[in-house]
Every structure is written in C-alpha cells, then in structure tokens.
C-alpha atoms as a PDB file:
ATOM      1  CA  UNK A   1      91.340  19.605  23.492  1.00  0.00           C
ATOM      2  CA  UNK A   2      89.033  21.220  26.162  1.00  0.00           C
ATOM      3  CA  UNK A   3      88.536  18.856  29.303  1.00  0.00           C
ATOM      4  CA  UNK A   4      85.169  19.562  31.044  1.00  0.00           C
ATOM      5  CA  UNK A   5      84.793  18.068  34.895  1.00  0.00           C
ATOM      6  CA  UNK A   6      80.559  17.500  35.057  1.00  0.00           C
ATOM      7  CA  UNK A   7      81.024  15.382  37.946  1.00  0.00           C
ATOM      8  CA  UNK A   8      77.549  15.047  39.201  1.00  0.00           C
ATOM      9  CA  UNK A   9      75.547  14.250  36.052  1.00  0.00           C
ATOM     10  CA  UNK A  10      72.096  13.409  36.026  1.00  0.00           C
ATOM     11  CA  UNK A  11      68.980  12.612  33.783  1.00  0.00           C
ATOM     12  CA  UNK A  12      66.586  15.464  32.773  1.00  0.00           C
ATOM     13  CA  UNK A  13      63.268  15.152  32.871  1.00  0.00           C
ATOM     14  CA  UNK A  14      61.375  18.400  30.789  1.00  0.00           C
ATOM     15  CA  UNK A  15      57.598  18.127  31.855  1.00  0.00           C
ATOM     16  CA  UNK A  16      55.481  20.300  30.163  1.00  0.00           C
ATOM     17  CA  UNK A  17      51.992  21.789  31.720  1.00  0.00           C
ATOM     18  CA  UNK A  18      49.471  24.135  31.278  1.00  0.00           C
ATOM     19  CA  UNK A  19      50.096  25.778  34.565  1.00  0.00           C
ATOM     20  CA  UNK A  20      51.370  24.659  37.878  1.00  0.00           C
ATOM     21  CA  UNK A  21      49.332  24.557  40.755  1.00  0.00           C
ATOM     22  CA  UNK A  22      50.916  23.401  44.115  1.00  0.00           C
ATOM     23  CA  UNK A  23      48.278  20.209  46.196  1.00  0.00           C
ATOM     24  CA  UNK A  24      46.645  19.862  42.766  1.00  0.00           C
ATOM     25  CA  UNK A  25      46.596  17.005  40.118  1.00  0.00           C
ATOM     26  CA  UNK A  26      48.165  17.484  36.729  1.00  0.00           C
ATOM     27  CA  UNK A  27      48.179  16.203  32.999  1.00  0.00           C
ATOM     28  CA  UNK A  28      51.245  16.665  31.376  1.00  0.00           C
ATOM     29  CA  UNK A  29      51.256  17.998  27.912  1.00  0.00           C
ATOM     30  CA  UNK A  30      54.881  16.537  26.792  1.00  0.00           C
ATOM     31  CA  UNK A  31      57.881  15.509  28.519  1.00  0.00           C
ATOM     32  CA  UNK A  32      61.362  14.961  27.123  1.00  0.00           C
ATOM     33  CA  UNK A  33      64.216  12.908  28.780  1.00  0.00           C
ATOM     34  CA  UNK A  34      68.220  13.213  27.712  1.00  0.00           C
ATOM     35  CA  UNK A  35      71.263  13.030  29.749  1.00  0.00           C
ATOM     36  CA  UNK A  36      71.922  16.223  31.628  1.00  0.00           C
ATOM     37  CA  UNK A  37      73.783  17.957  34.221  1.00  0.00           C
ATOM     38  CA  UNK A  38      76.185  21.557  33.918  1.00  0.00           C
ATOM     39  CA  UNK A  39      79.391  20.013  33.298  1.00  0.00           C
ATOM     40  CA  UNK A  40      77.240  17.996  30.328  1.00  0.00           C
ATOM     41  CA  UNK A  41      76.037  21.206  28.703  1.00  0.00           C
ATOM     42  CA  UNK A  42      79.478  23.070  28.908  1.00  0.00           C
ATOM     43  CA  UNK A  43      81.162  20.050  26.595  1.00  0.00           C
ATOM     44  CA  UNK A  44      77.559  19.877  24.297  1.00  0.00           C
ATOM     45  CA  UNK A  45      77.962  23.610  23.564  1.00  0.00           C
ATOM     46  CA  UNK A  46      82.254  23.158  23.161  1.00  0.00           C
ATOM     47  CA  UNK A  47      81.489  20.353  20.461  1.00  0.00           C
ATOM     48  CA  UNK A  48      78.695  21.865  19.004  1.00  0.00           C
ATOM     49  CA  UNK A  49      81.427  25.376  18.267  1.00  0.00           C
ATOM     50  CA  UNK A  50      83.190  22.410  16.390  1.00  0.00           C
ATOM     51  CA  UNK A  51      86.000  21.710  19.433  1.00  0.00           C
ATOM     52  CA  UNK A  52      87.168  18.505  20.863  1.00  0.00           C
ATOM     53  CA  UNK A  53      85.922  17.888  23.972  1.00  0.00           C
ATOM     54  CA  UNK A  54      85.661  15.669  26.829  1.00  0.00           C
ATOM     55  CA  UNK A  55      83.589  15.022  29.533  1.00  0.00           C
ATOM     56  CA  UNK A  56      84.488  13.306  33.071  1.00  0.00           C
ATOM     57  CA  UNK A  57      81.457  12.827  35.780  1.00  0.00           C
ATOM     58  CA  UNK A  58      79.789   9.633  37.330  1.00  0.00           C
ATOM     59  CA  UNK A  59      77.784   7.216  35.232  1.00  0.00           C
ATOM     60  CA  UNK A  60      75.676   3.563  36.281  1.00  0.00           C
ATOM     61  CA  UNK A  61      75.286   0.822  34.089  1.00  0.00           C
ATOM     62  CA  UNK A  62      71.514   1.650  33.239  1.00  0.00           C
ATOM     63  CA  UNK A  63      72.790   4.554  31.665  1.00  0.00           C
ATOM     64  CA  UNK A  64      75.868   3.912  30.243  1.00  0.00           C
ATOM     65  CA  UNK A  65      75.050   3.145  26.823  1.00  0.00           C
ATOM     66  CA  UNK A  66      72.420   5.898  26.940  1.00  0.00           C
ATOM     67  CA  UNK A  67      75.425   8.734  27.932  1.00  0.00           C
ATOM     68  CA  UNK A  68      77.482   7.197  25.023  1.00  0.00           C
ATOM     69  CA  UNK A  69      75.597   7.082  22.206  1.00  0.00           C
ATOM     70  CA  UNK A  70      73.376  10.768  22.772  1.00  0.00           C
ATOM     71  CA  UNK A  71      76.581  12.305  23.703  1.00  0.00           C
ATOM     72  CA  UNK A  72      79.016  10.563  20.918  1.00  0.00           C
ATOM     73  CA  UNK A  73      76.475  11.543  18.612  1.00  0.00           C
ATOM     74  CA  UNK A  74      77.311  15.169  19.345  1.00  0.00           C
ATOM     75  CA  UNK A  75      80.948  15.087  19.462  1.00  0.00           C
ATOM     76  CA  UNK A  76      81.465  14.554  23.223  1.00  0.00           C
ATOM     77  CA  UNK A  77      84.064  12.095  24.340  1.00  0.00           C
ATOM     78  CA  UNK A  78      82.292  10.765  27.304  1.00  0.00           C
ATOM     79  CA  UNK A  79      84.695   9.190  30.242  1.00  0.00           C
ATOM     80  CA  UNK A  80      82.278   7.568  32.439  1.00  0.00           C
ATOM     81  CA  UNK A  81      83.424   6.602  36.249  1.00  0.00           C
ATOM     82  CA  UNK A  82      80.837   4.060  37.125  1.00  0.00           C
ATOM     83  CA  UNK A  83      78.728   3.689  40.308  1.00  0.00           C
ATOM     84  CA  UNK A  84      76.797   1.227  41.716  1.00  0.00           C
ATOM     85  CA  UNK A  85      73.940   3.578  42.797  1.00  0.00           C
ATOM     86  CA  UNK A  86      71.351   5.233  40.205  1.00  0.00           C
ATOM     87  CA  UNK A  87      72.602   8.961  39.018  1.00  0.00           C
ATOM     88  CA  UNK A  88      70.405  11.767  39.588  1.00  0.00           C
ATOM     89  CA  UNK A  89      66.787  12.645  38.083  1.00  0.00           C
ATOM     90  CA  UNK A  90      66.410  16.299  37.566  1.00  0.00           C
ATOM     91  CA  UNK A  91      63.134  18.005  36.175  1.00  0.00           C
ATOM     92  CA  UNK A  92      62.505  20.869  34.941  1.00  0.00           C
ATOM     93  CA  UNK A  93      58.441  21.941  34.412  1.00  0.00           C
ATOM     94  CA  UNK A  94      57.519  24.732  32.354  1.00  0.00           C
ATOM     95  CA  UNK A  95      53.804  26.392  31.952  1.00  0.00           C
ATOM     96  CA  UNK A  96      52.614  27.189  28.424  1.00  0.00           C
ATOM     97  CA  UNK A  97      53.182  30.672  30.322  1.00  0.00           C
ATOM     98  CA  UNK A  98      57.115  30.152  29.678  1.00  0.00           C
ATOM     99  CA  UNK A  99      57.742  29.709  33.223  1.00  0.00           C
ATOM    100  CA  UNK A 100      60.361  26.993  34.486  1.00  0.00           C
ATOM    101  CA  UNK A 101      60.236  25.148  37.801  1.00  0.00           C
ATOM    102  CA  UNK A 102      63.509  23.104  38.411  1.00  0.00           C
ATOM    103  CA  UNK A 103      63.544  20.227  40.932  1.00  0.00           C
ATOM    104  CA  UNK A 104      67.127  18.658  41.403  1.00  0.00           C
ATOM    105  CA  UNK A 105      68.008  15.539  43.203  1.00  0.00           C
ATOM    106  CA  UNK A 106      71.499  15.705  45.356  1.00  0.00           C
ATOM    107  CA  UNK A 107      72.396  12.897  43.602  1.00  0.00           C
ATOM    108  CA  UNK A 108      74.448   9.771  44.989  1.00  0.00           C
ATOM    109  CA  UNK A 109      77.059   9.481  47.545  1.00  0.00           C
ATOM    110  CA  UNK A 110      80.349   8.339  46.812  1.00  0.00           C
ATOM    111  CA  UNK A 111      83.478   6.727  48.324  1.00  0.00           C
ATOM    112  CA  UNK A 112      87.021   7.097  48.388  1.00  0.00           C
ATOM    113  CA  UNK A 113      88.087   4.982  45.421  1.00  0.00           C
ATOM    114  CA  UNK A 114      85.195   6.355  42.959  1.00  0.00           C
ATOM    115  CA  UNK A 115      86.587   9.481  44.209  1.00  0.00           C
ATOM    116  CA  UNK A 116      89.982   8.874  43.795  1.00  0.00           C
ATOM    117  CA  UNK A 117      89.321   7.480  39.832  1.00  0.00           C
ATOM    118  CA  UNK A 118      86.818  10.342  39.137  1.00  0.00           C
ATOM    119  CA  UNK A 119      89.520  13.138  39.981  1.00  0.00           C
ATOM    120  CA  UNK A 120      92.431  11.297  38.874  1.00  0.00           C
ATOM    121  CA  UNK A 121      90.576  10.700  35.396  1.00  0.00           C
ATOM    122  CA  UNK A 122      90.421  14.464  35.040  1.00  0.00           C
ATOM    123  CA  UNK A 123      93.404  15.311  35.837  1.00  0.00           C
ATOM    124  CA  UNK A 124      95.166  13.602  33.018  1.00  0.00           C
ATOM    125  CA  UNK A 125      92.755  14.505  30.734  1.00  0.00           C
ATOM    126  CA  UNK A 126      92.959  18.311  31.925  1.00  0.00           C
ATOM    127  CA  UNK A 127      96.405  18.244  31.801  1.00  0.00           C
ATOM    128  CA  UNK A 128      97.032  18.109  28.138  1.00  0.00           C
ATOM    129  CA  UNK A 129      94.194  20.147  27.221  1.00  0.00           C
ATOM    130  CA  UNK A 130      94.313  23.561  26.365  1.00  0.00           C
ATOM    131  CA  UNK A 131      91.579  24.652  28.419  1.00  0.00           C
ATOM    132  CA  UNK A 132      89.408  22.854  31.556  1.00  0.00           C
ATOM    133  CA  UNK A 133      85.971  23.226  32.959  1.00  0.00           C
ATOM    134  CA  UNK A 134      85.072  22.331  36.162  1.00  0.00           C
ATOM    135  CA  UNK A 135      81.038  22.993  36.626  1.00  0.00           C
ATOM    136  CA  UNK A 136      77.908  22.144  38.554  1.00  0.00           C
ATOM    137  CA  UNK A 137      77.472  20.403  42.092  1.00  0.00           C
ATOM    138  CA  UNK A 138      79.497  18.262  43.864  1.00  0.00           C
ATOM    139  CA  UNK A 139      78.808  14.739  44.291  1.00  0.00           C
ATOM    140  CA  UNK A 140      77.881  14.055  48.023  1.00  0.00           C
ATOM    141  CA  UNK A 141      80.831  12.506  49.502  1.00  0.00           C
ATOM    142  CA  UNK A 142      83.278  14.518  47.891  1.00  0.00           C
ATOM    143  CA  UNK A 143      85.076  17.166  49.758  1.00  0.00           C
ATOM    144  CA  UNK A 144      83.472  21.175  49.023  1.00  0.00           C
ATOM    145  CA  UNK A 145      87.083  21.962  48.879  1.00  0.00           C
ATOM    146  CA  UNK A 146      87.819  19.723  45.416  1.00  0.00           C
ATOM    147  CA  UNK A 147      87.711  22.475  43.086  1.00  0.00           C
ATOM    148  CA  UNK A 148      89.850  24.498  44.747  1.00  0.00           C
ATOM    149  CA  UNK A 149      92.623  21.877  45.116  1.00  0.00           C
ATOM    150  CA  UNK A 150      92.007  20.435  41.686  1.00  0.00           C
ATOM    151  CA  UNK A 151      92.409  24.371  40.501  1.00  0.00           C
ATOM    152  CA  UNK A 152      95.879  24.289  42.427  1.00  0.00           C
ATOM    153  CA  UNK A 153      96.786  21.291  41.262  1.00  0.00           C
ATOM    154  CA  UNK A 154      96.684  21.363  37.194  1.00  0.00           C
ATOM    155  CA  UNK A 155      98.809  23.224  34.841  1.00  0.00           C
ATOM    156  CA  UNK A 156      96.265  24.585  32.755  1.00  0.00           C
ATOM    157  CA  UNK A 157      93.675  27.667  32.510  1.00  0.00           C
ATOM    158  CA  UNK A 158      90.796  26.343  34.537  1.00  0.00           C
ATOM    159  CA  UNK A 159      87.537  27.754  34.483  1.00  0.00           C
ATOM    160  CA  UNK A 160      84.879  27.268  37.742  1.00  0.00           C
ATOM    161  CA  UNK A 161      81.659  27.803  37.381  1.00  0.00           C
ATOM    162  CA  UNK A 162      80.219  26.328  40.669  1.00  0.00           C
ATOM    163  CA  UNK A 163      77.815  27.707  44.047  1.00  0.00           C
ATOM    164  CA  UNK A 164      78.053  27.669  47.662  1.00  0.00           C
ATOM    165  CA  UNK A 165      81.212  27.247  49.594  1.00  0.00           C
ATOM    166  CA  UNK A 166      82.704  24.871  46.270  1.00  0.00           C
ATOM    167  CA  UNK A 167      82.720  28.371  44.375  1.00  0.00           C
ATOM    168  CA  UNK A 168      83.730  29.889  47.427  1.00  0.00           C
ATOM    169  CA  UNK A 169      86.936  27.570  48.062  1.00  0.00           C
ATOM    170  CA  UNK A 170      87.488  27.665  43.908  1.00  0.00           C
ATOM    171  CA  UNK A 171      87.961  31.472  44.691  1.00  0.00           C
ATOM    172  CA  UNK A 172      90.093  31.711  47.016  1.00  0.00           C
ATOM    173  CA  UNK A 173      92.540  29.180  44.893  1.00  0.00           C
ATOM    174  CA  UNK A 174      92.909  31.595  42.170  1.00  0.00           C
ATOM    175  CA  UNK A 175      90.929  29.894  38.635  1.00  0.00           C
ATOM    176  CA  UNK A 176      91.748  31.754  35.712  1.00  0.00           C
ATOM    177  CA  UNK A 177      88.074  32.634  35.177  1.00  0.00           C
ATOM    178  CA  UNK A 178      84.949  31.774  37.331  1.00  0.00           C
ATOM    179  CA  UNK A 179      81.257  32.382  36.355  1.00  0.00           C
ATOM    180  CA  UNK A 180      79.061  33.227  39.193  1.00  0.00           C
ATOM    181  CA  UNK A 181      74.986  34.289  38.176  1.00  0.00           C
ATOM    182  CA  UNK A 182      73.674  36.789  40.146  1.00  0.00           C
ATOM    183  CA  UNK A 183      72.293  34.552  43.162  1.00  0.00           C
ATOM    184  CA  UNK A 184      75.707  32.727  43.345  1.00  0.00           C
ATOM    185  CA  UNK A 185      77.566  36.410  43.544  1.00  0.00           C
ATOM    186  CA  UNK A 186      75.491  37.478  45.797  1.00  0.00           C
ATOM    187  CA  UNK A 187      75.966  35.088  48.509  1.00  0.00           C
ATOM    188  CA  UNK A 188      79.498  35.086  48.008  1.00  0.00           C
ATOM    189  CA  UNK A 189      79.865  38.437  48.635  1.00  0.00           C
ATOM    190  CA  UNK A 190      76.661  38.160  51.267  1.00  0.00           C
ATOM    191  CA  UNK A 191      75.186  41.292  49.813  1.00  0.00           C
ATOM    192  CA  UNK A 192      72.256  41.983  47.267  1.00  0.00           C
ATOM    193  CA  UNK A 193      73.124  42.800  43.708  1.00  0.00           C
ATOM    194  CA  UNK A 194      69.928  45.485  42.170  1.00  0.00           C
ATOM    195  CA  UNK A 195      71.915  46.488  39.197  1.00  0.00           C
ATOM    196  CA  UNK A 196      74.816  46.540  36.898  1.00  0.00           C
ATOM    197  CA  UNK A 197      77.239  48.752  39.340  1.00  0.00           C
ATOM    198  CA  UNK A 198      76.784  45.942  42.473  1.00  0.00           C
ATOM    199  CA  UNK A 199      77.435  43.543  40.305  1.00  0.00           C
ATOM    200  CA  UNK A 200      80.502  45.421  38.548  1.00  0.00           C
ATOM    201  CA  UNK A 201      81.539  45.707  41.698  1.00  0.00           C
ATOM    202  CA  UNK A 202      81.280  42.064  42.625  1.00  0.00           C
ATOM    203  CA  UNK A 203      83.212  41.203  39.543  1.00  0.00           C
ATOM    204  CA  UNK A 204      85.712  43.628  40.781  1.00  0.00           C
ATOM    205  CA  UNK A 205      86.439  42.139  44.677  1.00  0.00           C
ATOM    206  CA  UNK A 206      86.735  38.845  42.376  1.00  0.00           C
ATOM    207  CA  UNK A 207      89.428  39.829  40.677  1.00  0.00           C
ATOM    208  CA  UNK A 208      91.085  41.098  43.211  1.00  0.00           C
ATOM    209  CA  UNK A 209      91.096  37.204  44.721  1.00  0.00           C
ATOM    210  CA  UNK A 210      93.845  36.682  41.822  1.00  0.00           C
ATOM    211  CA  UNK A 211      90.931  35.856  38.956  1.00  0.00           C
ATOM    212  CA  UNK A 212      91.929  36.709  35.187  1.00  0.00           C
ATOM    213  CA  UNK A 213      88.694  37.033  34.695  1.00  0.00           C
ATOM    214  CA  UNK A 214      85.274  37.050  36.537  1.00  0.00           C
ATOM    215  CA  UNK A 215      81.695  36.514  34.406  1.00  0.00           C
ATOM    216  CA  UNK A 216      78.666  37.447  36.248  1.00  0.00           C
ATOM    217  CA  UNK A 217      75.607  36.436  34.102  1.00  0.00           C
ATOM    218  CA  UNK A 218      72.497  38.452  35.039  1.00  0.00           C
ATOM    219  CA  UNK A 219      69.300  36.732  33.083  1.00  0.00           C
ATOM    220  CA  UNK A 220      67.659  39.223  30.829  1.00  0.00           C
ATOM    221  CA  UNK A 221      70.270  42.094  31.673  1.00  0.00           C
ATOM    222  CA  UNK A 222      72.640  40.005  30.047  1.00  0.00           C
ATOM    223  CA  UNK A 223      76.637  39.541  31.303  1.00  0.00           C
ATOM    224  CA  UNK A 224      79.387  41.567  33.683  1.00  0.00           C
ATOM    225  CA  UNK A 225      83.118  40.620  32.425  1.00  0.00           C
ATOM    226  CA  UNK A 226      85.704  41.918  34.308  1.00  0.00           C
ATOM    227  CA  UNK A 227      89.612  41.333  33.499  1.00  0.00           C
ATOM    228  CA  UNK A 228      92.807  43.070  33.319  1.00  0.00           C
ATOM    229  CA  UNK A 229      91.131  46.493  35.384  1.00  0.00           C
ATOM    230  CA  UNK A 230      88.581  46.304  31.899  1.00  0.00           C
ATOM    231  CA  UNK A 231      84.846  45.657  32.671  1.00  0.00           C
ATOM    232  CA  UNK A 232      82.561  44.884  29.863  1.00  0.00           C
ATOM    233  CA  UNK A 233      78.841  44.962  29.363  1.00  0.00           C
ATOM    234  CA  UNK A 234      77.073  42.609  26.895  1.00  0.00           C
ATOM    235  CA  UNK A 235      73.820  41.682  25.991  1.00  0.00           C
ATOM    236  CA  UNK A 236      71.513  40.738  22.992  1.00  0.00           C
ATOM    237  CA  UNK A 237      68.028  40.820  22.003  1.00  0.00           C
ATOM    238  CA  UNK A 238      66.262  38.048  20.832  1.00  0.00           C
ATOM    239  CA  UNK A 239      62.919  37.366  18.935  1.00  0.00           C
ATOM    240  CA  UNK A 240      61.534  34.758  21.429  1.00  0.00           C
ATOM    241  CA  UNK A 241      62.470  33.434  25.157  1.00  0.00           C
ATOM    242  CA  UNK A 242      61.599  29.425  24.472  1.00  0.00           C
ATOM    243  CA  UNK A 243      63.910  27.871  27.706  1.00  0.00           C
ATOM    244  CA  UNK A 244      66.538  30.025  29.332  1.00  0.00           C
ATOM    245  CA  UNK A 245      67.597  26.782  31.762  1.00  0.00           C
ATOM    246  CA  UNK A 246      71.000  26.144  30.571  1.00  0.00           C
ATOM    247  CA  UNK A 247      72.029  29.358  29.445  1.00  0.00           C
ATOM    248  CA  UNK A 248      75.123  30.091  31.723  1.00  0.00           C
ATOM    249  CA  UNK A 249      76.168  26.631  31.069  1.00  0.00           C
ATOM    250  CA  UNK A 250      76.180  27.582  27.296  1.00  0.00           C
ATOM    251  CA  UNK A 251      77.993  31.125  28.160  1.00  0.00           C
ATOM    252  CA  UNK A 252      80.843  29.065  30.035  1.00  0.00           C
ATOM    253  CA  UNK A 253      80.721  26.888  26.608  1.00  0.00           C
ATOM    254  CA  UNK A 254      81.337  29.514  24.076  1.00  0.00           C
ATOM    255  CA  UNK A 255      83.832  31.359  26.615  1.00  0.00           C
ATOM    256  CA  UNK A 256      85.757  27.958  26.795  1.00  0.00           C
ATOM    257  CA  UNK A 257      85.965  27.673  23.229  1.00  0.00           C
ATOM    258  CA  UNK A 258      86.882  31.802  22.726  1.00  0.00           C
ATOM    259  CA  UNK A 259      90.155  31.443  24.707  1.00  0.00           C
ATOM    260  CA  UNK A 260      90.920  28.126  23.501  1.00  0.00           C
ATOM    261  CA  UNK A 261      91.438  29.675  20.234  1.00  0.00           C
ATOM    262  CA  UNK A 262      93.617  32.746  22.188  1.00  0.00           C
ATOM    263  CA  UNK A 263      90.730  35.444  20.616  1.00  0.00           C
ATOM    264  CA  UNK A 264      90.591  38.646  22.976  1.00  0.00           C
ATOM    265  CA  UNK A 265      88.636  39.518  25.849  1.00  0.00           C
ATOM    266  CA  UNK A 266      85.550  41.129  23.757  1.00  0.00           C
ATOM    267  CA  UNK A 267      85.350  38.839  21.565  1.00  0.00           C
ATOM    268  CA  UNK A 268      85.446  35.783  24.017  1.00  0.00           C
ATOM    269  CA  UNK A 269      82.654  37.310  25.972  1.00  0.00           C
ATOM    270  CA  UNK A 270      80.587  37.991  22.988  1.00  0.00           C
ATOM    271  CA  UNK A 271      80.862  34.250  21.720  1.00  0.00           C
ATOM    272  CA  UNK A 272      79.568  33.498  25.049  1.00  0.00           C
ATOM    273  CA  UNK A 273      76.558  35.428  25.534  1.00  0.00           C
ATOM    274  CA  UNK A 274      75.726  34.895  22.167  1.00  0.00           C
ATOM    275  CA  UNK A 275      76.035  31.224  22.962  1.00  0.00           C
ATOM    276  CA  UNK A 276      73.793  31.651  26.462  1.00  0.00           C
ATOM    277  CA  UNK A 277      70.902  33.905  23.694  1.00  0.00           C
ATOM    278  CA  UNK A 278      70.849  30.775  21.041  1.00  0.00           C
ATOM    279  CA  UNK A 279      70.347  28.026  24.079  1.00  0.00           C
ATOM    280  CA  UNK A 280      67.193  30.333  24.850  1.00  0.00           C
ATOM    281  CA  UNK A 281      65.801  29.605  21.647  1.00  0.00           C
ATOM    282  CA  UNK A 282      65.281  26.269  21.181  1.00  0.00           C
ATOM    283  CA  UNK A 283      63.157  24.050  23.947  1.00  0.00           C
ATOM    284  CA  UNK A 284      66.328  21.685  25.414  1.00  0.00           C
ATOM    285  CA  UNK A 285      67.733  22.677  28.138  1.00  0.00           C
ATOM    286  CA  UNK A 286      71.221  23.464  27.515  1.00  0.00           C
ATOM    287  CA  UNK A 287      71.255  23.214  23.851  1.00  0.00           C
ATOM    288  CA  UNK A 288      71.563  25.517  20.933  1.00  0.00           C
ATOM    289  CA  UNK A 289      72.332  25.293  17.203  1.00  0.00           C
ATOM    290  CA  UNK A 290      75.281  26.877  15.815  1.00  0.00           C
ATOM    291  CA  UNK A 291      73.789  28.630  12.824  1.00  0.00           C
ATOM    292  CA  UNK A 292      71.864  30.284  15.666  1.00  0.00           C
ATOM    293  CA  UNK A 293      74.944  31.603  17.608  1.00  0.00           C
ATOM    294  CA  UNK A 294      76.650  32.454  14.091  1.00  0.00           C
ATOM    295  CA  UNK A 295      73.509  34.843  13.689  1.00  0.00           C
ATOM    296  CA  UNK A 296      73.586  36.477  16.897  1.00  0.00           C
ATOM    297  CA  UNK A 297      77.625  37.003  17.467  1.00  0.00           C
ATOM    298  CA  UNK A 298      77.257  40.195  15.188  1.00  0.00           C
ATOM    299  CA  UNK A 299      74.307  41.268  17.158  1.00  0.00           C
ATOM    300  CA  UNK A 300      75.501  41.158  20.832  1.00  0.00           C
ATOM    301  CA  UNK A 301      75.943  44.787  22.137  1.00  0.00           C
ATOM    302  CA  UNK A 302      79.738  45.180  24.229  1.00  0.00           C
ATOM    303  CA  UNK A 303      80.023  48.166  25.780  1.00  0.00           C
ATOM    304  CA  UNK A 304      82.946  49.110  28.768  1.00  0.00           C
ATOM    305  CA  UNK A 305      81.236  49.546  31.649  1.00  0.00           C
ATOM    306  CA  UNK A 306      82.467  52.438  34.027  1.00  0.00           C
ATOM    307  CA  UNK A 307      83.048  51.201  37.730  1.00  0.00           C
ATOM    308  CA  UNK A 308      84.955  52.446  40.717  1.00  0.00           C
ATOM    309  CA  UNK A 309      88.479  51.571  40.696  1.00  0.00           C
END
C-alpha cells in the first residue's frame, strides 16, 4: 500500500481558447472539469502503475460522490475528511498555441478538529504502507510546519513534494526523498538555477540536509537525482507536448511506485520521468496511460552527471 496526503484538493477546470488576451472578452472552445489537486495526481498515476493506493485530503458534500466514483473508478481509495465550506476551483487555460495559464484558489480554511481528523487519518493509513506521499499546498489554517512534523512523526519512507516555507520546514526534518522543480529550488536555496550544474548543486546542499534522495524536475531539460554521493541525469524525447501541467506530480507517482517495489536508484528515476513524458501526452492534467509509460521507460536517456563534491 502507498498512502498519498493531497490535503488541499480541488476541482479543475481546463478552459480551452484560441488565445488569451488580458481586459478582453473570450469564447471558449472546450472546457473539461474532474477532481484535481497534486496529492490527487500522485495516487491517479500510483494506481494507474497497477499499485494500491490511497488518498487523504478535504472533501464537501457537493462533491463527495463526485471524488468517489471518478477516483474509485481508477483504483484510488479515496478517504474524504469533510468540510462544511466549498473545496477549491482551479483552472487551467491553454491557447491552441499550447500555452497553459493556471489560476489556483487558496482554498478553504480549516479548524482544529478537521485538522486534527485530516492528519490523524493519514497517519494510520501511512503507517502501514510501504511508502507515503505528502504533496501540494497546505490548507489555510493548517500550520506551514505540518509536513515537517508529520515527516518526524511516521515510521515510513516519506516523500515531500511541496513549495514555500512547507518544503522548507519538510527539509529541514529529513524526508527520505523531496521533489523540488526548478522555481521551488530556487527559492529555497534563494539563488537562480541557469543550468544543470546549479541545479546539481542544489540537489547536492539537499542532501546534505539528511535527504536519501533529492529530485529536481527541470521542464523540457528533464530531471536532477541526487542520492548516495550519485547524481543522475534523465530525460526523454517525445513526439508531441499536448499538457505538461501535472507532470512532476506524475514523476513523484512513478518514483513512489519504483521504490515501493525496492528497484534501484536508475531505474526508479527512469519510471518517473518516463511517467512525467506520458502525462505530457494526453490533454488531462495529471494523467497518462500506462501503455504510454511502458513505451517510453526504454527510451529515457540516464546519464551520471559530474558535480563538485
């Protein structure tokens, strides 16, 4: 069992234009609505590699049912902590150019007893799971120290993939792995990163924090791994770019499932940038079909990258 914490989930909107022009009207040309939020595409892409997999994060009774069924019908066990207040509408709007716009709401605020059953919730899940994911925002209300104490507090590998001082705090308690992109890295280390040595270097000072291993995912230049004094390239070519949103969260998902199943450190990685190339293909956000990753494991290009020790 993997146990992913998606805390702040939310309902994505895809609106699809012709182009975006700011003080002007628009037509929309499609739009697609499905549950969303990080945490929710980590345990999509776990189940859809064929693991169990749960997710924990905050639900309302307009959208209970909804969360359920899309997500049971993919092979996520769904445990809902319910609020009184609406989740969170996010939207993503993308040109016939291929260019994405996100907009994301902060979500709701909670109290100390949703609190209490949301964290509570995952720790007994995360606890007999082989694996656990914490990933995304924070619900407001919540303390931006919470990962780090929840990463203290279980017995289990525990994987952060977060921003801001909540990836901050998460580093300093020591996660077995954490998966900063190259914004996120760079403001923890307050610093630009212009190329794979800054951010081989990045994944190094991570490390050092007491990390097993660091992932910084880099867009088109693919993926920095660094673990064990061992840094890793990887990237992978693919026909067409359809929707890259989602694409770390599908990384994290394939790198869950790689040392769930105890495979080594090159072969983790490339399950999960092949995992972040096939979510790229198709036009969901955080999404990608297994015969699609099966294709493109072969494919991805490891190399050790040098760096200064």
């Amino acid at each position: 069992m993997i146990t992913v914490g998606g805390f702040n989930t939310s309902m994505d909107e895809l609106i699809e234009l012709e182009e975006l022009s700011l003080g002007k009207v628009h037509r929309t040309t499609g739009v697609q609505a499905y549950p969303g939020g990080k945490g929710l595409h980590v345990a999509t892409s776990v189940a859809a590699l064929g693991e169990p997999v749960a997710l924990v994060g905050l639900i309302d009774r307009a959208y209970r049912t909804t969360f359920e069924d899309w997500l049971g019908a993919r092979g996520v066990a769904f445990h809902g902590i319910e609020i009184e207040q609406p989740i969170r509408t996010c939207f993503a709007i993308r040109e016939q150019s291929g260019r994405i716009t996100e907009i994301l709401e902060a979500g709701p605020e909670i109290d100390s007893r949703i609190e209490g059953e949301l964290l509570a919730t995952f720790r007994k899940l995360a606890d007999a799971s082989r694996v656990a994911v914490l990933s995304g925002s924070l619900p407001r209300g919540i303390s931006e120290q919470t990962y780090a104490k929840l990463v203290e507090s279980l017995g289990t590998r525990c994987i952060v993939d977060a921003s801001g001082e909540p990836l901050r705090h998460a580093i300093a308690a020591g996660p077995f792995m954490v998966k900063p992109n190259r914004d996120e890295a760079e403001k923890w280390l307050s610093m630009p990163i212009d190329g794979l040595e800054a951010a081989a270097a990045a994944a190094q000072r991570m490390a050092y924090e007491g990390i097993a291993l660091v992932v910084v995912s880099l867009g088109d230049q693919g993926a920095l791994a660094f673990s064990h004094g061992v840094c890793l390239h990887a990237s992978v070519d693919i026909d067409a770019c359809i929707n890259p949103v989602g694409s770390g969260d599908a990384l994290v998902g394939g790198m869950t499932v790689g040392l769930a199943r105890d495979w080594s450190f090159e072969a983790t990685f490339r399950l999960g940038v092949a995992c972040g190339a096939a979510n790229a293909l198709t036009g969901e956000t955080g999404f990608f079909r297994r015969e699609d990753v099966e294709k493109l494991f072969p494919l991805v290009k490891v190399r050790t990258f040098p760096f200064s020790r």
